[in-house]
Protein backbone atom coordinates (compact mmCIF):
# COMPACT_ATOMS: atom_id res chain seq x y z
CA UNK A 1 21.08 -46.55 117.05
CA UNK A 2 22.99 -49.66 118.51
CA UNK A 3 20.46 -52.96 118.76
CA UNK A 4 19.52 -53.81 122.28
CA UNK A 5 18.97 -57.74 121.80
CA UNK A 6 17.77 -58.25 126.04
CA UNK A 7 17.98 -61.76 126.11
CA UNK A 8 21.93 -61.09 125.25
CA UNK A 9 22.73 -58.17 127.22
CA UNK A 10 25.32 -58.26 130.45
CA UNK A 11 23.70 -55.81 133.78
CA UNK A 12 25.22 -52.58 134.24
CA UNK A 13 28.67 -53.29 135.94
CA UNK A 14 28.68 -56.49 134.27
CA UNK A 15 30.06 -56.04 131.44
CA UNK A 16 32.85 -57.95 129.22
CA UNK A 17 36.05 -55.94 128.64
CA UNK A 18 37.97 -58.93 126.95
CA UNK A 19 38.19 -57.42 123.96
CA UNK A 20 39.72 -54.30 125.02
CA UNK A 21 43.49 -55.30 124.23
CA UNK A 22 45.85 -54.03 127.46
CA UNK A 23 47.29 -51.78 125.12
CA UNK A 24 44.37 -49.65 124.77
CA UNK A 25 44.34 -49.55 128.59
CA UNK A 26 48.10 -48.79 128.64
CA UNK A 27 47.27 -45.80 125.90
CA UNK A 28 44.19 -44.95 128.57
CA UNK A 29 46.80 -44.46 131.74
CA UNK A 30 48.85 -42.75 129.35
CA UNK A 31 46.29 -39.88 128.51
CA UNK A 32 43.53 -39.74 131.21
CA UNK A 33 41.96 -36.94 129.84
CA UNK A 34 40.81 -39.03 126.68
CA UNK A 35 41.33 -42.61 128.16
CA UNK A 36 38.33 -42.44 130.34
CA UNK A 37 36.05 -41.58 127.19
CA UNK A 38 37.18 -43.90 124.58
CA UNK A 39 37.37 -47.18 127.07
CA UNK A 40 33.52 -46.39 127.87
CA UNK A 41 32.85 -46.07 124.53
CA UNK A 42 34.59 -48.93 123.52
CA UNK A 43 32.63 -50.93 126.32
CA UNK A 44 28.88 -49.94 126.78
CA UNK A 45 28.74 -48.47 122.44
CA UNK A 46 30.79 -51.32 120.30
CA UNK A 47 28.31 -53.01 117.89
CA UNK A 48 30.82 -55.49 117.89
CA UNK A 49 29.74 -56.75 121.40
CA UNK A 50 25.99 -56.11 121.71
CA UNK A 51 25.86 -57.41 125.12
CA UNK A 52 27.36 -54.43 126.65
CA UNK A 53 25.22 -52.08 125.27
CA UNK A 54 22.98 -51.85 128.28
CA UNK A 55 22.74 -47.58 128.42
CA UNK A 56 19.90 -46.69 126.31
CA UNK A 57 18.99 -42.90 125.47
CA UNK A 58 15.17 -42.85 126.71
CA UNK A 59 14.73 -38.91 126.76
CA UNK A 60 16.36 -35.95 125.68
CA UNK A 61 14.07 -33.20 127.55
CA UNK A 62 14.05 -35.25 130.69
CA UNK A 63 17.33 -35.70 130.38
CA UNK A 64 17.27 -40.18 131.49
CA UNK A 65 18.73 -43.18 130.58
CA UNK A 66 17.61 -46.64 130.13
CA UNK A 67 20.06 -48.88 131.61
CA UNK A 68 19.64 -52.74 131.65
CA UNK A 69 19.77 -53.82 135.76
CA UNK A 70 18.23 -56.78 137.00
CA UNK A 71 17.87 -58.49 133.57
CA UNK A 72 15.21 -55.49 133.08
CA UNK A 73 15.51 -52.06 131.16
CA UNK A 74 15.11 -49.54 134.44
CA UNK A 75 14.94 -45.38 133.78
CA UNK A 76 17.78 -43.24 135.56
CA UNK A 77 19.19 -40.16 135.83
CA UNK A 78 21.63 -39.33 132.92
CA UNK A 79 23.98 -37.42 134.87
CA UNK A 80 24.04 -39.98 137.64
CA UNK A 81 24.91 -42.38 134.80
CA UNK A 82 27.69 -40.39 133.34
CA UNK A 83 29.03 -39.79 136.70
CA UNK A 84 28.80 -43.51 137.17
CA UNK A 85 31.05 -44.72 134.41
CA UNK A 86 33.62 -41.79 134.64
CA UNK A 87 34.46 -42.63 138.00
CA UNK A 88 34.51 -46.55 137.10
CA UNK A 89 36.95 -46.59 134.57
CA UNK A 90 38.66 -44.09 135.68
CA UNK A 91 39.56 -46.18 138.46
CA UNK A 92 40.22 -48.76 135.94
CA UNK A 93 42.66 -47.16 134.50
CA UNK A 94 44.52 -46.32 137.64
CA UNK A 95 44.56 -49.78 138.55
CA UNK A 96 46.06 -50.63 135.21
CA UNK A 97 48.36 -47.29 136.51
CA UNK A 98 49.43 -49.34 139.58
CA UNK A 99 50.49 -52.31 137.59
CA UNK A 100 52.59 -50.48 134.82
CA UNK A 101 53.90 -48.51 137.80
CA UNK A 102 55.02 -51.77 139.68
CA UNK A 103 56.57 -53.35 136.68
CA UNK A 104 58.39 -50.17 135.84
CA UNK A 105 56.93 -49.66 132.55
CA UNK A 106 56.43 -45.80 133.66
CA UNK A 107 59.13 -43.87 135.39
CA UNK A 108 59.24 -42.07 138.48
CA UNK A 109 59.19 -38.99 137.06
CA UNK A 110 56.17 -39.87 134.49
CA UNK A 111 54.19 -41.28 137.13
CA UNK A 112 54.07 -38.03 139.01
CA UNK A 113 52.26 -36.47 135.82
CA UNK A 114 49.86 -39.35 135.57
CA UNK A 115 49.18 -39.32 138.99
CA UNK A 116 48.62 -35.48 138.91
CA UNK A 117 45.88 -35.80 135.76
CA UNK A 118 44.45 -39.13 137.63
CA UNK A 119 43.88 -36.82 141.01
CA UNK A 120 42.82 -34.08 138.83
CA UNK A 121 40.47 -35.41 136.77
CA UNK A 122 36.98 -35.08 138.25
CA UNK A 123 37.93 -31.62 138.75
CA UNK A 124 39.09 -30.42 135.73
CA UNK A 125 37.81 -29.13 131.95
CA UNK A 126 38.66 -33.36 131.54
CA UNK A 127 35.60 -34.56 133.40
CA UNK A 128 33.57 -31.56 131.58
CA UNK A 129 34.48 -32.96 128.47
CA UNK A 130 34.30 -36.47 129.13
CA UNK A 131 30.78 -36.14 130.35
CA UNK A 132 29.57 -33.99 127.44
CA UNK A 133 30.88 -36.64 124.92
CA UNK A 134 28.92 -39.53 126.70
CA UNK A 135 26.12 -37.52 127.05
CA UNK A 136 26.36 -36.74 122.96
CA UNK A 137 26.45 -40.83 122.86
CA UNK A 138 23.17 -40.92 124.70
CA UNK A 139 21.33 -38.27 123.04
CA UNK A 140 18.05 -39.74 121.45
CA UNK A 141 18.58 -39.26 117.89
CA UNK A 142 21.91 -40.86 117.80
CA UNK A 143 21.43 -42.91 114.84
């Protein structure tokens, strides 16, 4: 289990993303599907940078979270969490869309496919997924 040092760690929403290189966001835009999953892991479960590691598992057969708001650990909902950070940087990734669109790193014709899987996403068997591997990160006995 990842070490939750409090007097370190940055509020839910807070967090810092400069060490995800814009390359990994590029790769994100470039696969939605498994872009949304890996940038949340690589921002709230990195032991490399502890003070974004505010999501805590608290209980598996109540299904809640621990997340770190207001400087304090408070209890939520697990699925409202989930929900929470898929649609987040999911919408981080489109913005980073936008950008590589109006530089014309991505075609015309590849940003209609991106744009598709972006619109689709919530949706599809990609949110299912997504959710069920965050979920597997904040199951108790991750160790």
């Amino acid at each position: 289990m990842l070490s939750h040092d409090s007097a370190q760690l940055r509020n839910l929403g807070e967090e810092d993303i400069h060490h995800i290189p814009i390359e990994f966001l590029d790769n994100g835009v470039l696969s939605v599907k498994h872009g949304v999953f890996n940038l949340i892991r690589a921002i709230h479960f990195d032991p490399n940078v502890p003070q974004n590691n505010n999501i805590r598992p608290a209980s598996k057969k109540y299904k809640i979270v621990e997340v770190w708001e207001n400087n304090k650990w408070t209890t939520k909902a697990r699925c409202d969490i989930v929900e929470c950070l898929v649609t987040r940087y999911k919408c981080l990734l489109y913005e980073r869309f936008v950008v590589l669109l109006k530089s014309g790193k991505i075609t015309y014709e590849d940003s209609i496919t991106i744009n598709k899987a972006f619109s689709n996403f919530m949706t599809s068997n990609a949110y299912f997924t997504c959710s069920q591997k965050i979920t597997a990160l904040l199951h108790p006995s991750r160790g």
